[in-house]
C-alpha atoms as a PDB file:
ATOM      1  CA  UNK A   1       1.685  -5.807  18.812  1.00  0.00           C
ATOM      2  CA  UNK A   2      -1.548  -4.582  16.395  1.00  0.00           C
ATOM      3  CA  UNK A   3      -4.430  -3.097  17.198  1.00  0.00           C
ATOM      4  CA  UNK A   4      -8.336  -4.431  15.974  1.00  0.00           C
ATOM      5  CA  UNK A   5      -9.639  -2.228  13.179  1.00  0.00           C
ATOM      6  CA  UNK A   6     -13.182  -1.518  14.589  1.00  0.00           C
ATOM      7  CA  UNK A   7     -15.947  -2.399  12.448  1.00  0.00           C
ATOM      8  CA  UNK A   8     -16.608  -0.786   9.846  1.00  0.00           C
ATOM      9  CA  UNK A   9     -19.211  -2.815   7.579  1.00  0.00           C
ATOM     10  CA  UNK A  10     -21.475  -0.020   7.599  1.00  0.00           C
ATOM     11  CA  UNK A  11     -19.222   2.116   6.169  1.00  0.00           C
ATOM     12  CA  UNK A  12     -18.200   0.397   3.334  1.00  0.00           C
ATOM     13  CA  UNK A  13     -22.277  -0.398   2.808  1.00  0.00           C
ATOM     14  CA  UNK A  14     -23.222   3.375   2.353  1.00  0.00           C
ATOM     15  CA  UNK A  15     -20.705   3.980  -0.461  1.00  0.00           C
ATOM     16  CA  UNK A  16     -22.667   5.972  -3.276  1.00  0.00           C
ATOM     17  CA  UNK A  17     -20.950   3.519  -6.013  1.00  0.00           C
ATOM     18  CA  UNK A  18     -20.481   0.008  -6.230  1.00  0.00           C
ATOM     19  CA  UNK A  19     -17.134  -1.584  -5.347  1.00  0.00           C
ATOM     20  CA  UNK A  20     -15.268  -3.564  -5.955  1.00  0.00           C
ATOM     21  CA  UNK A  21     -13.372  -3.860  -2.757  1.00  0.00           C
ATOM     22  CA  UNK A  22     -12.391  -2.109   0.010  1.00  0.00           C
ATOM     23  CA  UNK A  23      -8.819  -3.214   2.342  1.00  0.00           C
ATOM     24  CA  UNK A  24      -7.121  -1.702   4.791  1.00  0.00           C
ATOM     25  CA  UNK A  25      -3.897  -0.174   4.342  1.00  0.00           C
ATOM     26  CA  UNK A  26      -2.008   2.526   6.181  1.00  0.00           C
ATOM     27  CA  UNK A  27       0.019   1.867   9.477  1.00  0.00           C
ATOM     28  CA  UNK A  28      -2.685  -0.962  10.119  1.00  0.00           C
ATOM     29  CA  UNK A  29      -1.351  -3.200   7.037  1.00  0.00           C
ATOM     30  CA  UNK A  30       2.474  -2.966   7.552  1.00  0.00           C
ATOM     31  CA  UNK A  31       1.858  -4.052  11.057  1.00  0.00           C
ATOM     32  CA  UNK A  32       3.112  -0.764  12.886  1.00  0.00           C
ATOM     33  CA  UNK A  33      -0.214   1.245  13.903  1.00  0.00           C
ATOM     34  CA  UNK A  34      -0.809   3.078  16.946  1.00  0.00           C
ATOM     35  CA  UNK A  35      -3.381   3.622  19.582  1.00  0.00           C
ATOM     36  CA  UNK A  36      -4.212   6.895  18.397  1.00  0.00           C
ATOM     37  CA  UNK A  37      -3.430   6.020  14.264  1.00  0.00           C
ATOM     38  CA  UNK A  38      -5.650   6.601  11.955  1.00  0.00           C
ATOM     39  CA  UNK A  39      -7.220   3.732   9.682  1.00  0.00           C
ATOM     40  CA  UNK A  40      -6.624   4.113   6.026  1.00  0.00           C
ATOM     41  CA  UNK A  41      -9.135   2.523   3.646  1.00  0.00           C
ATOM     42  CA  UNK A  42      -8.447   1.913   0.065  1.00  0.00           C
ATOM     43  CA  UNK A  43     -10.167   0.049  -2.251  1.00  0.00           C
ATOM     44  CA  UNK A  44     -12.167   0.630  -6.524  1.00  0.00           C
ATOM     45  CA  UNK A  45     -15.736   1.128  -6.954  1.00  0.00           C
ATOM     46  CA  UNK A  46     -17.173   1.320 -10.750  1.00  0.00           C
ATOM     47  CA  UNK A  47     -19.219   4.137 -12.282  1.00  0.00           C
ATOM     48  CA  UNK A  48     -22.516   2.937 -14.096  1.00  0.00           C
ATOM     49  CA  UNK A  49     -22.169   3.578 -18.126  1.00  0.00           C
ATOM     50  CA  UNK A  50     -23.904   6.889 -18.109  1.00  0.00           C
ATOM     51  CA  UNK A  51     -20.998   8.455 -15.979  1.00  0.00           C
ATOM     52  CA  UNK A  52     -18.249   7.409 -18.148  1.00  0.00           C
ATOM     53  CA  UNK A  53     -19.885   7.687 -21.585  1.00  0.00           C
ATOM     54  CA  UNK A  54     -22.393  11.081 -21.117  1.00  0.00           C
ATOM     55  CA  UNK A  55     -21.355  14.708 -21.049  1.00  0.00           C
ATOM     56  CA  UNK A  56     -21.408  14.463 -17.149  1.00  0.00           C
ATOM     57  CA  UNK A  57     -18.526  12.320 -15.975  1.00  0.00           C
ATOM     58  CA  UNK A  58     -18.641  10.824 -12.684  1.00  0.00           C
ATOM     59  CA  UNK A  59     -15.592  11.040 -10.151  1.00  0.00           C
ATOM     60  CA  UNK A  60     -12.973   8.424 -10.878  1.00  0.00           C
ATOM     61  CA  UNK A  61     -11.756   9.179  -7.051  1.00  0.00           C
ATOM     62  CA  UNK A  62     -13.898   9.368  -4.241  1.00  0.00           C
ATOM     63  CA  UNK A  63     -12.285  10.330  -0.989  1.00  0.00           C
ATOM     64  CA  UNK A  64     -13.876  11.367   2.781  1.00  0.00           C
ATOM     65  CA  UNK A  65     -12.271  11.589   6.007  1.00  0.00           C
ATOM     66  CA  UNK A  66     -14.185  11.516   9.105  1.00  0.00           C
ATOM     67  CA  UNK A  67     -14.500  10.337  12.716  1.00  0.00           C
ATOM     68  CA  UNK A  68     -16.160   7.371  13.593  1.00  0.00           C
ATOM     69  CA  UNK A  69     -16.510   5.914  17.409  1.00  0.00           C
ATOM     70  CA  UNK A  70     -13.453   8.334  17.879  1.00  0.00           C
ATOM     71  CA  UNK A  71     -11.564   6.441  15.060  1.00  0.00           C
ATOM     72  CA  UNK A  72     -10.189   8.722  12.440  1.00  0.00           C
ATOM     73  CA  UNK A  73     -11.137   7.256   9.185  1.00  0.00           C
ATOM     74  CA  UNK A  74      -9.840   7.742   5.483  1.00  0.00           C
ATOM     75  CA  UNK A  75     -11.917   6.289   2.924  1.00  0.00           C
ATOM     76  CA  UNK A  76     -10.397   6.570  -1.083  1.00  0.00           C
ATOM     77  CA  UNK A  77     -11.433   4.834  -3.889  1.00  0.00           C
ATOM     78  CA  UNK A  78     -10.659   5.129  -7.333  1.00  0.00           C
ATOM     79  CA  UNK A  79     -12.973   3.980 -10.233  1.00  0.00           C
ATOM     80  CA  UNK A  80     -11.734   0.650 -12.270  1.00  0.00           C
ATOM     81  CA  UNK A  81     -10.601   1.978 -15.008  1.00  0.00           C
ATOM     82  CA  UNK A  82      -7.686   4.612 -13.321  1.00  0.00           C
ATOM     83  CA  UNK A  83      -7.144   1.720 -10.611  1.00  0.00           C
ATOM     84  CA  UNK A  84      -6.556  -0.612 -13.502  1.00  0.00           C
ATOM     85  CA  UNK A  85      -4.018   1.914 -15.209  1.00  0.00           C
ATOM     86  CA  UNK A  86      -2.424   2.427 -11.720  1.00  0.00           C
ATOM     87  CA  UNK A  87      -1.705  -1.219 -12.085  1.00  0.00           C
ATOM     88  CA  UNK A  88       0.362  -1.164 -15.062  1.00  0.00           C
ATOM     89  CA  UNK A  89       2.571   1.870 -13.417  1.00  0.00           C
ATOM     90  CA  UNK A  90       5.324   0.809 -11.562  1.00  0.00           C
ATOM     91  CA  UNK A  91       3.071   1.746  -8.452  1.00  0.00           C
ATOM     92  CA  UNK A  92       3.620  -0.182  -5.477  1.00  0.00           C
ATOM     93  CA  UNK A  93       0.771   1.318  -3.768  1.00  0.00           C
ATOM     94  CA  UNK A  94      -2.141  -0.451  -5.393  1.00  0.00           C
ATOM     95  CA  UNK A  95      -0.261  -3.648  -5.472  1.00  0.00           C
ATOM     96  CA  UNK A  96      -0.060  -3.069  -1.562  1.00  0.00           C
ATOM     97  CA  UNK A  97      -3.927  -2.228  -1.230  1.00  0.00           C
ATOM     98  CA  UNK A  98      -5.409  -4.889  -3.705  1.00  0.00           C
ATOM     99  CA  UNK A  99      -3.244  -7.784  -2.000  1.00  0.00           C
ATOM    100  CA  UNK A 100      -3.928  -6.547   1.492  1.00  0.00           C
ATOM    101  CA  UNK A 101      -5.607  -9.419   3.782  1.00  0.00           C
ATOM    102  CA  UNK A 102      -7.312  -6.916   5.518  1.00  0.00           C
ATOM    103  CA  UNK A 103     -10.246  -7.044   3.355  1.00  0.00           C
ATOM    104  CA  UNK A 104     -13.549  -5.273   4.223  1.00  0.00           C
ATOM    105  CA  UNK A 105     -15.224  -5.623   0.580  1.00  0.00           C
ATOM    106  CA  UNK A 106     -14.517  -8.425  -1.795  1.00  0.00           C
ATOM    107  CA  UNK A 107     -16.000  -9.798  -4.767  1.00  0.00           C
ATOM    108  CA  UNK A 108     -15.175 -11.699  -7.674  1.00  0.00           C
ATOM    109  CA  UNK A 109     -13.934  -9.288  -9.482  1.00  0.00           C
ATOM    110  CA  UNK A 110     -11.338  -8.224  -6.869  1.00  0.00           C
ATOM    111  CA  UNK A 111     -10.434 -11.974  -6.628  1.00  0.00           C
ATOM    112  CA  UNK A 112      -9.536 -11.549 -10.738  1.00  0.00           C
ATOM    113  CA  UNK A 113      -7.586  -7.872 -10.164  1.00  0.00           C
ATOM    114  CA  UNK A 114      -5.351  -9.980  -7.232  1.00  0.00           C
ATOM    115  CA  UNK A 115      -4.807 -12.988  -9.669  1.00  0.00           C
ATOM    116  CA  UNK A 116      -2.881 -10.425 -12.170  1.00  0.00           C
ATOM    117  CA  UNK A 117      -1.295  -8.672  -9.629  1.00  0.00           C
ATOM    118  CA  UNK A 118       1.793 -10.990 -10.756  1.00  0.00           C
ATOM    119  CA  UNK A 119       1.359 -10.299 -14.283  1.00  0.00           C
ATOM    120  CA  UNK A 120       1.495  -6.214 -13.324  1.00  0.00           C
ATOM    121  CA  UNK A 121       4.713  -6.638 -11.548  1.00  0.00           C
ATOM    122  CA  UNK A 122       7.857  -5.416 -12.893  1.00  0.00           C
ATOM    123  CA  UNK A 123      11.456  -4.527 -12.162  1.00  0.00           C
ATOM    124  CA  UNK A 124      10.512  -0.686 -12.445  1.00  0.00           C
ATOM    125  CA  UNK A 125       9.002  -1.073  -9.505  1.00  0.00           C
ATOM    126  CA  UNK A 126      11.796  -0.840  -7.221  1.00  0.00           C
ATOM    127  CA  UNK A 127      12.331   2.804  -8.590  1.00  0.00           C
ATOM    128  CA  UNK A 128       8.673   3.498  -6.970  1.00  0.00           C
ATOM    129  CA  UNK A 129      10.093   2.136  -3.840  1.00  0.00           C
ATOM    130  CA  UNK A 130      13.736   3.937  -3.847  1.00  0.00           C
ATOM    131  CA  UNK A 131      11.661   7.373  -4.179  1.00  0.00           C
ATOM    132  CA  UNK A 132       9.015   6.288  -1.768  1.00  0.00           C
ATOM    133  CA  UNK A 133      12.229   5.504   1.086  1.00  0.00           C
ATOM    134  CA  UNK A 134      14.267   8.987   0.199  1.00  0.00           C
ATOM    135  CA  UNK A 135      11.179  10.840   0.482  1.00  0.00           C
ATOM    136  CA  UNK A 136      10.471   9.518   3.652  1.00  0.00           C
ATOM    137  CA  UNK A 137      13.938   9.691   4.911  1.00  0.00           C
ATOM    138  CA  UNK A 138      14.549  13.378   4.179  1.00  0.00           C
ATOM    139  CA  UNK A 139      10.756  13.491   6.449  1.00  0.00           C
ATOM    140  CA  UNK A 140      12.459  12.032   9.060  1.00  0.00           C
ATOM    141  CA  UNK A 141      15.515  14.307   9.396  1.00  0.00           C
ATOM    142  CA  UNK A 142      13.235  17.060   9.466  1.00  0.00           C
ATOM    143  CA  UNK A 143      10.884  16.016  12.068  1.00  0.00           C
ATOM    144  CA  UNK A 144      12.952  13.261  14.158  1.00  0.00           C
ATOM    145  CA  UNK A 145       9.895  10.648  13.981  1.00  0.00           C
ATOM    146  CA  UNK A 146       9.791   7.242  13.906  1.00  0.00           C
ATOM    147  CA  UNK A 147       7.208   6.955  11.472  1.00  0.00           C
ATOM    148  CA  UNK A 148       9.073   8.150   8.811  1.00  0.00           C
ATOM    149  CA  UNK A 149      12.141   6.175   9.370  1.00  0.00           C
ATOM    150  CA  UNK A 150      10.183   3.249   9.744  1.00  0.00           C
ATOM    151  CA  UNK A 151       8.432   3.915   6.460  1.00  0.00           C
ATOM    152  CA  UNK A 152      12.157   3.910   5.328  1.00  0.00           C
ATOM    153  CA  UNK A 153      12.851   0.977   5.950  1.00  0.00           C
ATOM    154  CA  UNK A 154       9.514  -0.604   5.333  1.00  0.00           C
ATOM    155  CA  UNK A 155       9.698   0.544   1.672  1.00  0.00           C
ATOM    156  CA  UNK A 156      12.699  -0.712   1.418  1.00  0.00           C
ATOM    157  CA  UNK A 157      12.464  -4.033   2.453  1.00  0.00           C
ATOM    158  CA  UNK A 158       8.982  -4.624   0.165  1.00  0.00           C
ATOM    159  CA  UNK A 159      10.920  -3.199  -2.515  1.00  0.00           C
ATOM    160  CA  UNK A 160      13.833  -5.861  -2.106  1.00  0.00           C
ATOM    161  CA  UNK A 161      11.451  -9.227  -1.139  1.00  0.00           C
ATOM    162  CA  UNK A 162       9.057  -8.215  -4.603  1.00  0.00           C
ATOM    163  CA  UNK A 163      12.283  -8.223  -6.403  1.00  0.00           C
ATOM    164  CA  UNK A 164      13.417 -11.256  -5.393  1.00  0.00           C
ATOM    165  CA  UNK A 165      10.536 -13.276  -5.264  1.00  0.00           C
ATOM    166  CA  UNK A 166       7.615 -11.097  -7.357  1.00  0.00           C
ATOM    167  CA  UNK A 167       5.332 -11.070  -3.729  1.00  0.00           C
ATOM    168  CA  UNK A 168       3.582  -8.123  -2.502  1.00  0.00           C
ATOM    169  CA  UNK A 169       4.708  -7.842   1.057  1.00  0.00           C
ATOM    170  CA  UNK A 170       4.007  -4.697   2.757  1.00  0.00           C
ATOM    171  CA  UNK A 171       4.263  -5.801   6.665  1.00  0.00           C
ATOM    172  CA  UNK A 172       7.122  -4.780   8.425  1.00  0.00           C
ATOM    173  CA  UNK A 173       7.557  -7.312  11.122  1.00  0.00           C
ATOM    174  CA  UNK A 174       7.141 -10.284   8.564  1.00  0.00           C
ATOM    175  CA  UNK A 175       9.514  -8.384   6.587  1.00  0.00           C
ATOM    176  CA  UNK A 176      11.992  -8.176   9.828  1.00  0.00           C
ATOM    177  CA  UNK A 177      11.519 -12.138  10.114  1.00  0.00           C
ATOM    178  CA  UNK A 178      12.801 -13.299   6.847  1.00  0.00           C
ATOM    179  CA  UNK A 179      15.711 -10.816   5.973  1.00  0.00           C
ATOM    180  CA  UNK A 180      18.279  -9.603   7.977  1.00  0.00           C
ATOM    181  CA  UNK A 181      17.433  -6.545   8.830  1.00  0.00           C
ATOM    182  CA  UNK A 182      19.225  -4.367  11.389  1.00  0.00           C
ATOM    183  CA  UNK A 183      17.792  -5.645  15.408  1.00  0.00           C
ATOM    184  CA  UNK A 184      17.050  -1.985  16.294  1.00  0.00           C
ATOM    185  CA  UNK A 185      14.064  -2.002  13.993  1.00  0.00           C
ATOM    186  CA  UNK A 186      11.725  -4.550  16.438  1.00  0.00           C
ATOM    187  CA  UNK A 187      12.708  -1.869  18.903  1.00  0.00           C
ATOM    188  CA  UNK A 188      11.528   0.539  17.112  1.00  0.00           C
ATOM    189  CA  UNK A 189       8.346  -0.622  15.783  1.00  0.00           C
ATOM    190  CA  UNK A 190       7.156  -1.680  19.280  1.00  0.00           C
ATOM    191  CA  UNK A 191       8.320   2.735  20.293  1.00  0.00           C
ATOM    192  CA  UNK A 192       6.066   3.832  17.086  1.00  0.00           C
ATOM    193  CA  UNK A 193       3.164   1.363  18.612  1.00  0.00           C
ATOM    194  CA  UNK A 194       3.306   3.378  21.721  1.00  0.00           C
ATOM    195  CA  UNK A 195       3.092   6.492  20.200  1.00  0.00           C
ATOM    196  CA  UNK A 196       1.540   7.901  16.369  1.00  0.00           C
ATOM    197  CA  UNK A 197       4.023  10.547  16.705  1.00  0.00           C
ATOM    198  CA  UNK A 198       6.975   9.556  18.657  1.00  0.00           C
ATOM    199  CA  UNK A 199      10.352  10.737  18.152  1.00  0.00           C
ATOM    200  CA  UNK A 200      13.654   8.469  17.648  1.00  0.00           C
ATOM    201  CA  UNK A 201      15.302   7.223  20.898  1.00  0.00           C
ATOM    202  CA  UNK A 202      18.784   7.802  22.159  1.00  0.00           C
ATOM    203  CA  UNK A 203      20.034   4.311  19.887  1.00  0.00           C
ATOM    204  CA  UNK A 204      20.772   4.024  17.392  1.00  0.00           C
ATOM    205  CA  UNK A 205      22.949   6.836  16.448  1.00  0.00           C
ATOM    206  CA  UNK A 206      21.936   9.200  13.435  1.00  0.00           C
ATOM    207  CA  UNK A 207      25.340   8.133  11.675  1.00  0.00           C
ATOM    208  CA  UNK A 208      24.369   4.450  11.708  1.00  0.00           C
ATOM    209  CA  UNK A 209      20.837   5.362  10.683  1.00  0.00           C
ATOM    210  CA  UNK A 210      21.928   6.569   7.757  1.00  0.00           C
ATOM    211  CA  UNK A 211      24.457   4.626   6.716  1.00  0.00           C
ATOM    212  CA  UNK A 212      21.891   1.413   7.184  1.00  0.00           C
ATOM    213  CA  UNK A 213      19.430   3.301   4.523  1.00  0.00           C
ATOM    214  CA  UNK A 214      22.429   3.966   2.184  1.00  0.00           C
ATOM    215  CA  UNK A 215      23.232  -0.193   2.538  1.00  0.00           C
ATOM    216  CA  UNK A 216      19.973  -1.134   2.157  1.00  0.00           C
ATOM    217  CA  UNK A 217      18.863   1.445  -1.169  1.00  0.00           C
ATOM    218  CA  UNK A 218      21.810  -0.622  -2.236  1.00  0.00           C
ATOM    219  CA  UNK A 219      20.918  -3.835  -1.780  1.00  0.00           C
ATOM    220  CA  UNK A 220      17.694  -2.739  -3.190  1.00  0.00           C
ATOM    221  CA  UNK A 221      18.647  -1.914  -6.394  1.00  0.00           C
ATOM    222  CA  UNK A 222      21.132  -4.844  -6.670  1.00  0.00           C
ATOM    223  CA  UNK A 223      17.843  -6.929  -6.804  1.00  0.00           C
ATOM    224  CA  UNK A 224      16.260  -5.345  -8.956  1.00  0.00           C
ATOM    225  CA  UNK A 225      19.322  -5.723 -10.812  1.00  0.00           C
ATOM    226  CA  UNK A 226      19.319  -9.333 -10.914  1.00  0.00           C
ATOM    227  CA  UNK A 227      15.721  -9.797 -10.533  1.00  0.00           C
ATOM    228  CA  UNK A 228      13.897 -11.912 -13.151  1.00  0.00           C
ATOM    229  CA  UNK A 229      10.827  -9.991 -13.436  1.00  0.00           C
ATOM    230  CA  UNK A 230       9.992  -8.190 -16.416  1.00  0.00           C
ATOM    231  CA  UNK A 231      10.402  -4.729 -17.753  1.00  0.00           C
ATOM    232  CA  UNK A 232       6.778  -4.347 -18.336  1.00  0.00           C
ATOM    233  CA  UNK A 233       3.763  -5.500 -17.556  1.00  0.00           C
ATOM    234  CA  UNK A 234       1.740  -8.296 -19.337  1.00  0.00           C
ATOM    235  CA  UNK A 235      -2.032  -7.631 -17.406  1.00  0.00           C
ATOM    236  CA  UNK A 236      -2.993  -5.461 -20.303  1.00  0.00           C
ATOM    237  CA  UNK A 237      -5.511  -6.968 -22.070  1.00  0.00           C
ATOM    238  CA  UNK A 238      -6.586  -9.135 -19.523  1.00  0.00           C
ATOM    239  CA  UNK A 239      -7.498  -5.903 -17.227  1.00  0.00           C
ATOM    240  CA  UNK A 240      -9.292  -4.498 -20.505  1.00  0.00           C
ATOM    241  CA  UNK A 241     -11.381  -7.841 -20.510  1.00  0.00           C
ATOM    242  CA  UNK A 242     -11.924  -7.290 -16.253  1.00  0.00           C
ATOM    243  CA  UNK A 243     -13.064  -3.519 -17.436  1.00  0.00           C
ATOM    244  CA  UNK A 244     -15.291  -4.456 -19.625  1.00  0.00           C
ATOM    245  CA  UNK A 245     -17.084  -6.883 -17.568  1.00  0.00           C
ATOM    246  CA  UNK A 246     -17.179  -4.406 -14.623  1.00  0.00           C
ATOM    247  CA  UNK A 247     -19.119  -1.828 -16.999  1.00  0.00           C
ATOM    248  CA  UNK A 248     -21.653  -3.954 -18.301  1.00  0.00           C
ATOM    249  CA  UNK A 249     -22.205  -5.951 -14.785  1.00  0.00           C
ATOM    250  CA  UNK A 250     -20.628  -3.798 -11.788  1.00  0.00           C
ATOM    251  CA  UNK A 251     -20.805  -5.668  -8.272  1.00  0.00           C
ATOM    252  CA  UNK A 252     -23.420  -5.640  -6.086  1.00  0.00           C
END
């Protein structure tokens, strides 16, 4: 079950700086949002010349939060040049947000930044994802709610399928169809649709909870393990050519 995200082309039309895209991401993207969630928007815009080379630097993140139509929204974008570094982290979060299909904003250059999404990809990335899962993990045994624990797992299982195959899934349900995944977690992601901020059912048990994210940090780094991706990044200088370009010709 998914919800429409309402539309928002007006939005993205009264950004102050150009960009180069804007996708959803959030609860919306790995296919678990509620009635009442909130829709994240991500997405790179470019400052002009004058705001990266003068005395007076403009902001390489813009972020606002606001309600629209009695939709929460949260708008952040980072300008090119600290979204293209964040691609050559181990950071599974912009590879989630510049391969999203929910795409608001595209252009050619955000065509380019998802064609080298395969060349930023590397087996350091599962570490982002093994933090990412224990953080949200310890959330969960704090506050008992299935968004959290479906995080987990969602992390988890992106983690594993970019290791094995180098692609950028983020969704849970077309996670849960090709791995095997414990059945409970359909379950759950249809309980989390029906509420933002419901709490874990009576099944399954705490104990098998647990030992499920134990098995499956495992299994995790066992792929990275014998994944064949590299240990670093090769984007590099074809980023710094995709920089360049944005600076002396930014989108319109």
């Amino acid at each position: 079950m998914s919800y429409e995200v309402p539309d928002l082309a007006e939005v993205v039309a009264a950004q102050p700086r150009p960009l180069v895209f804007v996708a959803v991401s959030g609860a919306h993207l790995y296919g678990f949002p509620s009635r009442d969630s909130d829709v994240d928007l991500r997405g790179a815009h470019v400052l002009p010349a004058d705001e990266v080379l003068g005395l007076d630097p403009g902001p390489e993140t813009l972020g606002r939060m606001w309600t629209r139509e009695g939709v929460e929204l949260d708008l952040v974008t980072h300008d090119v040049l600290k979204f293209c570094k964040l691609l050559l982290r181990p950071n599974g979060d912009v590879l989630e947000q510049v391969t999203s299909p929910l795409v608001l904003r595209t252009t050619e250059a955000h065509r380019r930044l998802r064609e080298l999404v395969s060349s930023c990809v590397t087996t350091h990335h599962a570490h982002h994802y093994q933090g990412f899962a224990r953080n949200q993990w310890r959330l969960f045994e704090r506050t008992d709610e299935l968004k959290p624990l479906l995080y987990t797992f969602r992390v988890l299982l992106t983690g594993i399928h970019l290791m094995r195959t180098g692609e950028v899934q983020a969704n849970l349900p077309a996670l849960l169809a090709t791995h095997e995944a414990p059945a409970y977690l359909a379950d759950l992601v249809e309980a989390k649709v029906a509420a933002e901020h419901g709490r874990l059912p009576a099944t399954p048990a705490r104990s098998r909870l647990r030992a499920d994210v134990v098995k499956w940090q495992a299994i995790l780094d066992e792929a990275r393990c014998a994944s064949r991706l590299p240990t670093a990044p090769t984007a590099r200088a074809a980023l710094n050519t995709l920089l360049l370009d944005l600076r002396r010709s930014p989108p319109r």
